[in-house]
PDB file of N, CA and C in Angstrom:
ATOM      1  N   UNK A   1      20.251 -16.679 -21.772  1.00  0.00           N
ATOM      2  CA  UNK A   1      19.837 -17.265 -20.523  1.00  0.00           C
ATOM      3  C   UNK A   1      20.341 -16.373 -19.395  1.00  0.00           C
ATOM      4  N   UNK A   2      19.487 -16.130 -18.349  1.00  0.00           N
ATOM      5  CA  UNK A   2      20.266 -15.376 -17.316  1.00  0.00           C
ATOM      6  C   UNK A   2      19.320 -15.954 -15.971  1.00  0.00           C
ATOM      7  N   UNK A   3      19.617 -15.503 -14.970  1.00  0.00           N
ATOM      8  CA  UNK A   3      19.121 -15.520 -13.520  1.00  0.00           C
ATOM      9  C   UNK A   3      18.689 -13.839 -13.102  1.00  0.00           C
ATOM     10  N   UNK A   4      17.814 -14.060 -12.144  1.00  0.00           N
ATOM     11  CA  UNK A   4      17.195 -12.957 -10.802  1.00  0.00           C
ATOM     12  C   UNK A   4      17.366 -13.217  -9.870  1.00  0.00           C
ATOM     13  N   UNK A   5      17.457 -12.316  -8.884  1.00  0.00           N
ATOM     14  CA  UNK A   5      16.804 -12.387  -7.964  1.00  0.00           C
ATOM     15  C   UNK A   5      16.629 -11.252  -7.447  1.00  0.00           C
ATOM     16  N   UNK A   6      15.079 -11.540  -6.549  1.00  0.00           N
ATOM     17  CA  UNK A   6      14.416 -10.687  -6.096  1.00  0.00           C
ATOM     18  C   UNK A   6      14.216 -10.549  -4.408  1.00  0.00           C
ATOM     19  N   UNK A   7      14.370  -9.993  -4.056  1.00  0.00           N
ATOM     20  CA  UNK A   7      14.338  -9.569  -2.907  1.00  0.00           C
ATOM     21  C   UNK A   7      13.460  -8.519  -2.221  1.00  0.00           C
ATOM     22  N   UNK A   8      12.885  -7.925  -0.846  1.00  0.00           N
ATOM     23  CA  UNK A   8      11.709  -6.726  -1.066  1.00  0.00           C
ATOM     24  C   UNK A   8      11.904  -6.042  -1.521  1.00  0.00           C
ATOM     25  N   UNK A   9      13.168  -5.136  -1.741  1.00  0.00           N
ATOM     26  CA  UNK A   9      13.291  -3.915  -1.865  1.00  0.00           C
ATOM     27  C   UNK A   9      14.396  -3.741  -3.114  1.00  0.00           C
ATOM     28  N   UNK A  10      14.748  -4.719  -3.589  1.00  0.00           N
ATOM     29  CA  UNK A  10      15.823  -4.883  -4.264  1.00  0.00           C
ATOM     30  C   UNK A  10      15.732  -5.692  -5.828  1.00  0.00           C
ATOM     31  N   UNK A  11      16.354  -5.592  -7.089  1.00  0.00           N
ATOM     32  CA  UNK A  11      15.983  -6.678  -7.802  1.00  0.00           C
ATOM     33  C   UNK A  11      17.497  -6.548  -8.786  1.00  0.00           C
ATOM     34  N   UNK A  12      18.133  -8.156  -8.487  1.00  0.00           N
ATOM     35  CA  UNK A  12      19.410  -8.239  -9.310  1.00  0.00           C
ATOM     36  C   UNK A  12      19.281  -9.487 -10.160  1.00  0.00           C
ATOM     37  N   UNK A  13      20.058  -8.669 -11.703  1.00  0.00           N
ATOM     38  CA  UNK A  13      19.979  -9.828 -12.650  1.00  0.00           C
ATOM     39  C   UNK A  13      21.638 -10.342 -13.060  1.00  0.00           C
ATOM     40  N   UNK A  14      21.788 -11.110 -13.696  1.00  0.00           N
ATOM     41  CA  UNK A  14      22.794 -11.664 -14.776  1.00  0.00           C
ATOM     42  C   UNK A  14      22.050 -12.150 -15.637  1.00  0.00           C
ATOM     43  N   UNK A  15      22.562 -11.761 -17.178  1.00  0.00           N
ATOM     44  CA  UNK A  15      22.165 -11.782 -18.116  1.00  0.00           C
ATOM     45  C   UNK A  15      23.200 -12.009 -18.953  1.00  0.00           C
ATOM     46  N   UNK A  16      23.756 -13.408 -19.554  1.00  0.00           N
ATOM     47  CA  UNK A  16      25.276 -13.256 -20.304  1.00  0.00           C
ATOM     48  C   UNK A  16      25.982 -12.473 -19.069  1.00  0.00           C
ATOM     49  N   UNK A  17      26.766 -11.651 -19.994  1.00  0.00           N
ATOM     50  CA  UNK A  17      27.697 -10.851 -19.105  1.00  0.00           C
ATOM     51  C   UNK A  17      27.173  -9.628 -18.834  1.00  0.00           C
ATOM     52  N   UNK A  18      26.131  -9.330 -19.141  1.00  0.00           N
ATOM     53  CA  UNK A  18      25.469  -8.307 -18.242  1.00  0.00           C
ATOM     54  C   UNK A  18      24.813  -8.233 -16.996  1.00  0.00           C
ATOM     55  N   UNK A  19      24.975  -7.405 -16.030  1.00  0.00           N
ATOM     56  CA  UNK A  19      24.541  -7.664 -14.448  1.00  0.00           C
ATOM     57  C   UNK A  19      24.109  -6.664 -14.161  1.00  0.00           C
ATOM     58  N   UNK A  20      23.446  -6.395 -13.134  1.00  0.00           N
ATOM     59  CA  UNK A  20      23.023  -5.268 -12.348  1.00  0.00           C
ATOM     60  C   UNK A  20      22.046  -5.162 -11.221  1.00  0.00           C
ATOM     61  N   UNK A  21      22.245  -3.889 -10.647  1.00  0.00           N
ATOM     62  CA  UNK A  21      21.051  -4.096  -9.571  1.00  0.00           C
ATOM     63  C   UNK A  21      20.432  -3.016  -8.909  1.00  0.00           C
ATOM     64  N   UNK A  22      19.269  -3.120  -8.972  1.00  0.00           N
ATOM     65  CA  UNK A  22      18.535  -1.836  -8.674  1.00  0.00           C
ATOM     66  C   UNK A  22      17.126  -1.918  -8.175  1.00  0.00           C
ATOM     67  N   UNK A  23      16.956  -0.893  -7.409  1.00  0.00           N
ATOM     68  CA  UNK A  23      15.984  -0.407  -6.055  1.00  0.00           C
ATOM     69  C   UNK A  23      14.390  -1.219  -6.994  1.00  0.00           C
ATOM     70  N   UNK A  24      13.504  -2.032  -6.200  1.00  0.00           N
ATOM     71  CA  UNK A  24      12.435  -2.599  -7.027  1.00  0.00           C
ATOM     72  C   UNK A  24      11.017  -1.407  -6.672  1.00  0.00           C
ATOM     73  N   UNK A  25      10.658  -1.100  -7.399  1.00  0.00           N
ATOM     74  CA  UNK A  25       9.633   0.090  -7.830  1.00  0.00           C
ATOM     75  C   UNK A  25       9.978   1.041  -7.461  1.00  0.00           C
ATOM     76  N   UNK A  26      11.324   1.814  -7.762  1.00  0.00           N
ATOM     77  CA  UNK A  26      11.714   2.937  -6.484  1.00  0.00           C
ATOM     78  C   UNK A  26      10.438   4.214  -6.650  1.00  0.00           C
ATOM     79  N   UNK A  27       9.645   4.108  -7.470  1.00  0.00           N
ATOM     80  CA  UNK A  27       8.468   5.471  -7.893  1.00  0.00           C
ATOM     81  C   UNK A  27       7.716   5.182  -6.663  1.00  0.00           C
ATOM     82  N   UNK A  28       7.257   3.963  -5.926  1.00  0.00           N
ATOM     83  CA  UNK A  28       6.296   3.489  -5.216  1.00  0.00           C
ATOM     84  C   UNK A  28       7.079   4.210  -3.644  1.00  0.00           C
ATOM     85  N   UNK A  29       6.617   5.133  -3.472  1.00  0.00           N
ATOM     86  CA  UNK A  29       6.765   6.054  -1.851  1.00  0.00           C
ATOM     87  C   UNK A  29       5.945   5.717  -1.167  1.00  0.00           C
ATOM     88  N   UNK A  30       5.744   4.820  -0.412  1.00  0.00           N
ATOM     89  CA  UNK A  30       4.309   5.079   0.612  1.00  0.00           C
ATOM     90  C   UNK A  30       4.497   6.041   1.683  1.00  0.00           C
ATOM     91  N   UNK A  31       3.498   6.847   2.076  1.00  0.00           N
ATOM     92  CA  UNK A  31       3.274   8.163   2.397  1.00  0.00           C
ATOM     93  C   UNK A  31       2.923   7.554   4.128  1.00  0.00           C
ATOM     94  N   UNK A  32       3.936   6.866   4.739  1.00  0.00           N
ATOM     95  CA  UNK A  32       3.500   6.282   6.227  1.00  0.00           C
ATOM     96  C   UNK A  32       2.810   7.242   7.168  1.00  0.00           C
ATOM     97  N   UNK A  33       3.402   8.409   7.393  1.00  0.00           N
ATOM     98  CA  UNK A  33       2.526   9.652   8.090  1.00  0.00           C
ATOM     99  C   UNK A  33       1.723   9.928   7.723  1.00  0.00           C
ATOM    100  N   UNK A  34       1.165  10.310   6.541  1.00  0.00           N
ATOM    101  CA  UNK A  34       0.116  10.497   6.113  1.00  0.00           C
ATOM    102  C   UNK A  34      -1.136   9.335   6.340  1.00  0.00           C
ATOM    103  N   UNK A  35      -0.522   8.431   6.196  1.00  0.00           N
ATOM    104  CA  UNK A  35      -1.863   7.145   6.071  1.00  0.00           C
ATOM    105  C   UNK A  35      -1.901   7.411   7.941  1.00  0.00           C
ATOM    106  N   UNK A  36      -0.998   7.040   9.003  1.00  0.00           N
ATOM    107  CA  UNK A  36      -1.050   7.207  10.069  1.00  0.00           C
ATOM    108  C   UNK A  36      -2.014   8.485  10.660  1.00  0.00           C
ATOM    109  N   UNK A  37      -1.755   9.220  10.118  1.00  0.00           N
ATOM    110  CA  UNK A  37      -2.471  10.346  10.193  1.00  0.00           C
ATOM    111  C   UNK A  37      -4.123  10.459  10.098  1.00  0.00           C
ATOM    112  N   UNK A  38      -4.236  10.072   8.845  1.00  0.00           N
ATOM    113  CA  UNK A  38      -5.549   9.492   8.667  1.00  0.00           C
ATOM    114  C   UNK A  38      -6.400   8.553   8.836  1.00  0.00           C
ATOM    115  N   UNK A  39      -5.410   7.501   9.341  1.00  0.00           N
ATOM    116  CA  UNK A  39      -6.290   6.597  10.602  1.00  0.00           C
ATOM    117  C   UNK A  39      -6.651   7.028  11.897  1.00  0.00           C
ATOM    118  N   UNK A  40      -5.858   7.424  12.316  1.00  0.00           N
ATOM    119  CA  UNK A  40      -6.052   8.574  13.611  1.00  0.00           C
ATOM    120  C   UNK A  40      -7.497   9.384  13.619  1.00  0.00           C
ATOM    121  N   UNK A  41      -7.939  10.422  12.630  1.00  0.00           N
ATOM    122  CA  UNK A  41      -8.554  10.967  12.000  1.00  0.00           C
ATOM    123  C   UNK A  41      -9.842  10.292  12.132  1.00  0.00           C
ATOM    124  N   UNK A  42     -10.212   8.898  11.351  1.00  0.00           N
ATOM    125  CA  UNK A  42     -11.289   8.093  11.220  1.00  0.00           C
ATOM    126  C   UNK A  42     -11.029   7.475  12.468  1.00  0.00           C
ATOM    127  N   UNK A  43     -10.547   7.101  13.403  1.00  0.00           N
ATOM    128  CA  UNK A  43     -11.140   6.421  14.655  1.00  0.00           C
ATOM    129  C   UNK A  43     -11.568   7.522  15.526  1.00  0.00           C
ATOM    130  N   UNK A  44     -10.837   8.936  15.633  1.00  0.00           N
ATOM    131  CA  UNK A  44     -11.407  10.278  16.062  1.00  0.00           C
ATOM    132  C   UNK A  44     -13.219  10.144  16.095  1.00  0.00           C
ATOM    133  N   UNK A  45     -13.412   9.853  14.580  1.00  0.00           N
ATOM    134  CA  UNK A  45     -14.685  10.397  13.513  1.00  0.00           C
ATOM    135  C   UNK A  45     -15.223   9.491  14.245  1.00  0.00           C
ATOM    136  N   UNK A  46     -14.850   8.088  14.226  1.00  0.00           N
ATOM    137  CA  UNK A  46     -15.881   7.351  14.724  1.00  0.00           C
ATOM    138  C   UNK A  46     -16.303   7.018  16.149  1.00  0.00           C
ATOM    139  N   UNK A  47     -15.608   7.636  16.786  1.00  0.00           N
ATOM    140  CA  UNK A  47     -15.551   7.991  18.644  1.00  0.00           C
ATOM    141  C   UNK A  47     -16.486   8.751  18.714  1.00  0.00           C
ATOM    142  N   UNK A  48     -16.690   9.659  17.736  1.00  0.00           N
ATOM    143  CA  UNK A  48     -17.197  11.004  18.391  1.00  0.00           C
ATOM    144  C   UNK A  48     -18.510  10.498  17.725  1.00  0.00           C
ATOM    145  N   UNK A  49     -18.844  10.109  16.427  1.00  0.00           N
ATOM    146  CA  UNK A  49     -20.151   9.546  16.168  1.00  0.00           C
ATOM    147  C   UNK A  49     -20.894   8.816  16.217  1.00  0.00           C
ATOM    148  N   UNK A  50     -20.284   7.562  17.597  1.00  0.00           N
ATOM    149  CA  UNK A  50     -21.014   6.410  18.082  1.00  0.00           C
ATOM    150  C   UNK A  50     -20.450   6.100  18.997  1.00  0.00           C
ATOM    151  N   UNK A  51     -20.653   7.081  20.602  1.00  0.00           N
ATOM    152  CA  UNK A  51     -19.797   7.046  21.647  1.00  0.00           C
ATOM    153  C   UNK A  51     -20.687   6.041  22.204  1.00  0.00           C
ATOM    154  N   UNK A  52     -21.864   4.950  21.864  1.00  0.00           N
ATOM    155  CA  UNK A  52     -22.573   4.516  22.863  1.00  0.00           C
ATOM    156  C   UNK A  52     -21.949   2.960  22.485  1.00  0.00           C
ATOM    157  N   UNK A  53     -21.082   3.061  21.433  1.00  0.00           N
ATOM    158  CA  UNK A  53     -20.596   1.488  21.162  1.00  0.00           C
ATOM    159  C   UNK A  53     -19.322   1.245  22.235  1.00  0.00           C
ATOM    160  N   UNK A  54     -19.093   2.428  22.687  1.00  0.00           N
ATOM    161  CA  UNK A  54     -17.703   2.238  23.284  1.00  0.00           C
ATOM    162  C   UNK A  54     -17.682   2.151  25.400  1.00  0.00           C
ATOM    163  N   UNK A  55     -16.454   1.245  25.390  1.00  0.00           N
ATOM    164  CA  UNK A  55     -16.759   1.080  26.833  1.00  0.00           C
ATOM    165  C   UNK A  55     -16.212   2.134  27.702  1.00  0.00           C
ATOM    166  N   UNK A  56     -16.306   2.363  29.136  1.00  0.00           N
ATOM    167  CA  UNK A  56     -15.968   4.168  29.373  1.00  0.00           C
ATOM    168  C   UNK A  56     -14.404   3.507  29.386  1.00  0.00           C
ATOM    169  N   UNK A  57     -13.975   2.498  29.247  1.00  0.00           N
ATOM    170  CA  UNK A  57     -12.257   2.417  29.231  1.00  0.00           C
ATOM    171  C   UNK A  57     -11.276   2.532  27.586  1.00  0.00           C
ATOM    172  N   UNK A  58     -12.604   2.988  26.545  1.00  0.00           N
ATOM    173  CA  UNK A  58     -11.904   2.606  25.403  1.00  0.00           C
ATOM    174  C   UNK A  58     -12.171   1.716  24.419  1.00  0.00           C
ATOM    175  N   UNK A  59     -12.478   0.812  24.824  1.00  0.00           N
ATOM    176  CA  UNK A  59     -12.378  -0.907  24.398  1.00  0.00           C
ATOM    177  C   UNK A  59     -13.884  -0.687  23.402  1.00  0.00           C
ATOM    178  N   UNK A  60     -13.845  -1.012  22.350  1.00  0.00           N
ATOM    179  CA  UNK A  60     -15.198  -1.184  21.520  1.00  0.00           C
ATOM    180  C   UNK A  60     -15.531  -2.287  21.956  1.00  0.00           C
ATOM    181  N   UNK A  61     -17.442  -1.926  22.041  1.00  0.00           N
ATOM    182  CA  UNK A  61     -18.369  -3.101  22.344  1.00  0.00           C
ATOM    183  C   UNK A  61     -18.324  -3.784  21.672  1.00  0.00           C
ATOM    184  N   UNK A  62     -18.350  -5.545  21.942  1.00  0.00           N
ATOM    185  CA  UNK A  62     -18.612  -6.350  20.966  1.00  0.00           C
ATOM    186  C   UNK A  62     -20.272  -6.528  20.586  1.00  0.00           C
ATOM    187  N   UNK A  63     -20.164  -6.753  19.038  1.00  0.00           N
ATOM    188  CA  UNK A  63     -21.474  -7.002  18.890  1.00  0.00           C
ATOM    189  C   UNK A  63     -22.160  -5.446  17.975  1.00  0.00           C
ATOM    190  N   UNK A  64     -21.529  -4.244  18.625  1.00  0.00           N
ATOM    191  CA  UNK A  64     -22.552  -3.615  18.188  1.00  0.00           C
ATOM    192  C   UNK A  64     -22.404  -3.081  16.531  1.00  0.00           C
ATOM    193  N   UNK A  65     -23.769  -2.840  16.131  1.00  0.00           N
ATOM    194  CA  UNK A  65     -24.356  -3.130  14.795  1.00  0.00           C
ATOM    195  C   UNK A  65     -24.752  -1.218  14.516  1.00  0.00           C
ATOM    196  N   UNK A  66     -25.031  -0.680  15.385  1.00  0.00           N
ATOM    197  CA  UNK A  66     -25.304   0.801  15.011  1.00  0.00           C
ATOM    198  C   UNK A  66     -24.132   1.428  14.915  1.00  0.00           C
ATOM    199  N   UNK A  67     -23.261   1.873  14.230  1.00  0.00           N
ATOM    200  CA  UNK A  67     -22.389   2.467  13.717  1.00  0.00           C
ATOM    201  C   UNK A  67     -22.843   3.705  12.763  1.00  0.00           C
ATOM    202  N   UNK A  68     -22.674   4.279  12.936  1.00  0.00           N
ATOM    203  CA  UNK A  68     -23.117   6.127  12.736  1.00  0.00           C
ATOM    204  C   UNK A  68     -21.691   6.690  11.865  1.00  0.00           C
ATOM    205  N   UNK A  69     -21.844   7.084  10.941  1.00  0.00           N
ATOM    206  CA  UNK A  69     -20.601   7.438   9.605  1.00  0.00           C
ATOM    207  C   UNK A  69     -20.699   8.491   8.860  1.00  0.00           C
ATOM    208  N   UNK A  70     -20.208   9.909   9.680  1.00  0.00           N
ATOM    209  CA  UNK A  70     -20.845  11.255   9.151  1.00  0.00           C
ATOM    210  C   UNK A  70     -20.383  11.439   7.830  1.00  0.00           C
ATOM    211  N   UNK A  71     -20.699  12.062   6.954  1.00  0.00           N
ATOM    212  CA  UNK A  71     -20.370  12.425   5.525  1.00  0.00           C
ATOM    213  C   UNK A  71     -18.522  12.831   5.823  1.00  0.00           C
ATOM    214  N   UNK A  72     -18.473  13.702   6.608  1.00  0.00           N
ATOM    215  CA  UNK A  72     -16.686  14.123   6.679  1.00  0.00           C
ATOM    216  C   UNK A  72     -15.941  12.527   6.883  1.00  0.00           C
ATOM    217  N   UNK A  73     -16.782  12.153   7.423  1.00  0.00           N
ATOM    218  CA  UNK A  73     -15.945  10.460   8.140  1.00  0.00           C
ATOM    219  C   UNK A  73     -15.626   9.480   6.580  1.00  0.00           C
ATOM    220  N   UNK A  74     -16.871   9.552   5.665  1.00  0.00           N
ATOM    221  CA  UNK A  74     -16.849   8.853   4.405  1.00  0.00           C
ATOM    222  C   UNK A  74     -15.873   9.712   3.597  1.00  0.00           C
ATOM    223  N   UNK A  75     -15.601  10.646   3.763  1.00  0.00           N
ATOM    224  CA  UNK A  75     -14.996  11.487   2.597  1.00  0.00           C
ATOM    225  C   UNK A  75     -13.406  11.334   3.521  1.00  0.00           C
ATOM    226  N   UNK A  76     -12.924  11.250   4.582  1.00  0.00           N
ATOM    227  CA  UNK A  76     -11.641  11.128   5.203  1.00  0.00           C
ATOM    228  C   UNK A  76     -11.662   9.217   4.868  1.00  0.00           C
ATOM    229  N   UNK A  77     -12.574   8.509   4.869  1.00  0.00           N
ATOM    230  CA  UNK A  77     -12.362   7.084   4.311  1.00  0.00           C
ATOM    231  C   UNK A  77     -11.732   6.954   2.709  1.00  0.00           C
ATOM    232  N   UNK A  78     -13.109   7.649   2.108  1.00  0.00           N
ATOM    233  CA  UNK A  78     -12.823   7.622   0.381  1.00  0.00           C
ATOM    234  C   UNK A  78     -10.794   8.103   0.419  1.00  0.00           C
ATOM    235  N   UNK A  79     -10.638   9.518   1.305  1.00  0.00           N
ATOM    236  CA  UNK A  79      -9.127   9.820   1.052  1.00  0.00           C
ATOM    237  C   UNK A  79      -8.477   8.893   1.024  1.00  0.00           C
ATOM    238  N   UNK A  80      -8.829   8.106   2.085  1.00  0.00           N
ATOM    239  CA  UNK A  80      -7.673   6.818   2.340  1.00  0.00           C
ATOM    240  C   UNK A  80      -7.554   6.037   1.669  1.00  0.00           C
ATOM    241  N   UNK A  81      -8.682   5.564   0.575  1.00  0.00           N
ATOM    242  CA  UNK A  81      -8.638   4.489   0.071  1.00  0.00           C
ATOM    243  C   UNK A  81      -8.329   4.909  -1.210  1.00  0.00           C
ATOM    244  N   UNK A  82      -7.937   6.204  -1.656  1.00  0.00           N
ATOM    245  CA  UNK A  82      -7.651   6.627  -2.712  1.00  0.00           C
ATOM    246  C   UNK A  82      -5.872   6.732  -2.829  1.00  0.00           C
ATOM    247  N   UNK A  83      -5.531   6.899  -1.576  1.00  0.00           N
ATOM    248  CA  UNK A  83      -4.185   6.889  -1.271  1.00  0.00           C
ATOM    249  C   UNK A  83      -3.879   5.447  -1.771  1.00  0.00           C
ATOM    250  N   UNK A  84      -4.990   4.185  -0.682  1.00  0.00           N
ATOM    251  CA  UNK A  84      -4.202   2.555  -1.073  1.00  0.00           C
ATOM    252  C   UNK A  84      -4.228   2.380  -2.888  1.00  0.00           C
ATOM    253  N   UNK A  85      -5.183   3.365  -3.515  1.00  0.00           N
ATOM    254  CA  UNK A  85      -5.474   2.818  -4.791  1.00  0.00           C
ATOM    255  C   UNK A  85      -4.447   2.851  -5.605  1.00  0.00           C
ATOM    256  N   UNK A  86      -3.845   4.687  -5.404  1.00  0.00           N
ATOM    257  CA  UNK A  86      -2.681   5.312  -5.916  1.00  0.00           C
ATOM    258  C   UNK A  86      -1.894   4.690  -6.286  1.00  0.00           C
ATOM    259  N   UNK A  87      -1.048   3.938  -4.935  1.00  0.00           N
ATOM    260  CA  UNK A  87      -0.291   3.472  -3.968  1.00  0.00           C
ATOM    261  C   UNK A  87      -0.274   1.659  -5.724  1.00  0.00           C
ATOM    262  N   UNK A  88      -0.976   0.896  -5.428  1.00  0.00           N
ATOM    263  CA  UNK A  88      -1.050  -0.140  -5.974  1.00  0.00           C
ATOM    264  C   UNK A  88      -1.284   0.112  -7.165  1.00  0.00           C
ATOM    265  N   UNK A  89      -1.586   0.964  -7.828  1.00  0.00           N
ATOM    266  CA  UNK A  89      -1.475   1.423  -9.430  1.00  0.00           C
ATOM    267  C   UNK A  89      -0.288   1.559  -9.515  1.00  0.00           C
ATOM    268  N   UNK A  90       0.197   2.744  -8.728  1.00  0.00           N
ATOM    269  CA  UNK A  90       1.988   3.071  -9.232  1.00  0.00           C
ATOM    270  C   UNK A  90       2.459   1.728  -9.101  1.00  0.00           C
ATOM    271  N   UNK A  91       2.294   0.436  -7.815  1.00  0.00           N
ATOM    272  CA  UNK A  91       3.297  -0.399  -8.068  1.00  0.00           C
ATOM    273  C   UNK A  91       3.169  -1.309  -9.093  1.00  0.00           C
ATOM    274  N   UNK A  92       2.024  -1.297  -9.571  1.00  0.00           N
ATOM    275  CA  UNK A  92       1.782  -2.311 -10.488  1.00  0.00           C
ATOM    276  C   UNK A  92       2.484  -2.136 -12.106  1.00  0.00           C
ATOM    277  N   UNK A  93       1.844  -0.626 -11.867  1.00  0.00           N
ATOM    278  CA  UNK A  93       3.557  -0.075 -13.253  1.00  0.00           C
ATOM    279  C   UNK A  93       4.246   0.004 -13.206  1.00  0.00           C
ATOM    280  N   UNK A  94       4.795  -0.308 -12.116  1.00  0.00           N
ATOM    281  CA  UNK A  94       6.150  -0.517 -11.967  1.00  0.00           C
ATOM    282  C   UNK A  94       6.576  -1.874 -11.993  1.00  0.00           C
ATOM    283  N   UNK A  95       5.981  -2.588 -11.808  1.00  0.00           N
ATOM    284  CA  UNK A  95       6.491  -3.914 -11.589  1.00  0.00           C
ATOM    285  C   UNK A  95       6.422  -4.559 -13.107  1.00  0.00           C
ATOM    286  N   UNK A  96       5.286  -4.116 -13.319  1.00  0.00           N
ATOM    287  CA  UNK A  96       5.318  -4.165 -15.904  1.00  0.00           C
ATOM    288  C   UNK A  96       6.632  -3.746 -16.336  1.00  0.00           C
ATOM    289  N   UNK A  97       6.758  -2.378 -15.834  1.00  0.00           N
ATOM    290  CA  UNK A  97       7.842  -2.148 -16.273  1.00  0.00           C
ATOM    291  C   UNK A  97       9.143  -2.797 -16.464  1.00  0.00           C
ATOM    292  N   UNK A  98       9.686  -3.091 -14.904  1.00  0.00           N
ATOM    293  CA  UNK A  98      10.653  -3.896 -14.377  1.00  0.00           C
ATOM    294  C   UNK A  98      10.679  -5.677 -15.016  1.00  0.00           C
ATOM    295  N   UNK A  99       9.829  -5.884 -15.092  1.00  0.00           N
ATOM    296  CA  UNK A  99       9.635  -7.226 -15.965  1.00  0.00           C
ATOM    297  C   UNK A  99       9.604  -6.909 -17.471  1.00  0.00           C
ATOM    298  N   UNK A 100       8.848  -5.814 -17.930  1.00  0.00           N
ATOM    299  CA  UNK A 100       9.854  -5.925 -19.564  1.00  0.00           C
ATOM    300  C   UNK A 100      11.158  -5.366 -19.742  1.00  0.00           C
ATOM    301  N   UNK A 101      11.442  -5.002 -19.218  1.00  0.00           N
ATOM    302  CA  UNK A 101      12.782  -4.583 -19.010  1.00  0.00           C
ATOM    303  C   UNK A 101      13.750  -5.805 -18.639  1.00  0.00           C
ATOM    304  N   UNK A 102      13.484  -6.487 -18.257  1.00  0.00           N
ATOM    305  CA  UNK A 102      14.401  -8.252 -17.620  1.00  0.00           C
ATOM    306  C   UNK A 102      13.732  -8.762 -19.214  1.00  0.00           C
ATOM    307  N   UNK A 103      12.745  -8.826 -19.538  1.00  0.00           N
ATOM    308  CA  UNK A 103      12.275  -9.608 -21.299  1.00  0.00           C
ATOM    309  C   UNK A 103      13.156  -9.371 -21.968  1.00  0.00           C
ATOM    310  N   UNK A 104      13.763  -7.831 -22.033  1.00  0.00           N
ATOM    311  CA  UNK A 104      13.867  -7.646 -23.143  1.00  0.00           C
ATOM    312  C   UNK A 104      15.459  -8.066 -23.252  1.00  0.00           C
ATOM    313  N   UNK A 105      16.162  -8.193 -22.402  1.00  0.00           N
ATOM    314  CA  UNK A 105      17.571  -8.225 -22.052  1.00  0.00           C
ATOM    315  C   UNK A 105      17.475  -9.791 -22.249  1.00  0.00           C
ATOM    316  N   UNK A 106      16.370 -10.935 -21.679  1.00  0.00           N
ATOM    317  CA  UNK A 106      16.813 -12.358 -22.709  1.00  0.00           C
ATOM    318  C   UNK A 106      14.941 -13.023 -22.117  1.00  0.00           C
ATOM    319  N   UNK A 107      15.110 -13.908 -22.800  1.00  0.00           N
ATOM    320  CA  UNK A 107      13.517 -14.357 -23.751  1.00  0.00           C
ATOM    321  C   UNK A 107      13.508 -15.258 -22.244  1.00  0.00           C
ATOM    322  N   UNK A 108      14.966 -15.868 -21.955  1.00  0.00           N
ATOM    323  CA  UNK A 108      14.708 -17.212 -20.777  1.00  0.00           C
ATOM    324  C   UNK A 108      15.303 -17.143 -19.516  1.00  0.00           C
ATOM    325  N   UNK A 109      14.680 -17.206 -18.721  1.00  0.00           N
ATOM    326  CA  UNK A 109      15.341 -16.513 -17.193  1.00  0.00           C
ATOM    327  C   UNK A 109      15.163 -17.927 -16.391  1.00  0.00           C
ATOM    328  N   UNK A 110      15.859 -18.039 -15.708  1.00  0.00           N
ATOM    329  CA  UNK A 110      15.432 -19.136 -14.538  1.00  0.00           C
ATOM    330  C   UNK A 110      16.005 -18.234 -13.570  1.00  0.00           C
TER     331      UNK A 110
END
């Protein structure tokens, strides 16, 4: 029988007399500049390829439906969303991991 707990960034057990505690998916890096970067990038893309949605202060029109999405703009999207994909694969093996790893140390956790 043992206990967890979990916390965001953190995950501690007791197990019998075994304890410990360690960083929860530490493989999972999210790449914050980079994604920042590349949002930047796609609102650039989409300024410059549908300047008639926008008001001369900035502010996107409400309503509008013509949105214009050059091939570089889809292929700087696809990047991004290949990053979120990455991103949630690694944590998801990680988080298998981290849970058989607590299994295997005892069958009943509360």
């Amino acid at each position: 029988m043992g206990g967890i707990d979990i916390v965001p960034s953190n995950i501690a057990w007791v197990i019998g007399d075994d304890a410990g505690l360690q960083r929860f998916a530490p493989e999972v890096d999210r790449p914050h500049a980079e994604i920042r970067r590349l949002r930047r990038h796609i609102e650039r893309q989409r300024r410059a390829n549908s300047p008639g949605n926008y008001h001369p202060d900035g502010r996107a029109k409400k309503g509008c439906r013509n949105w214009v999405r050059s091939l570089q703009q889809l292929q700087t999207e696809r990047r991004l969303a290949e990053m979120h994909r990455y991103e949630a694969d690694m944590r998801t093996h990680a988080h298998g991991r981290d849970t058989n790893f607590l299994l295997s140390k005892a069958r009943m956790v509360r």
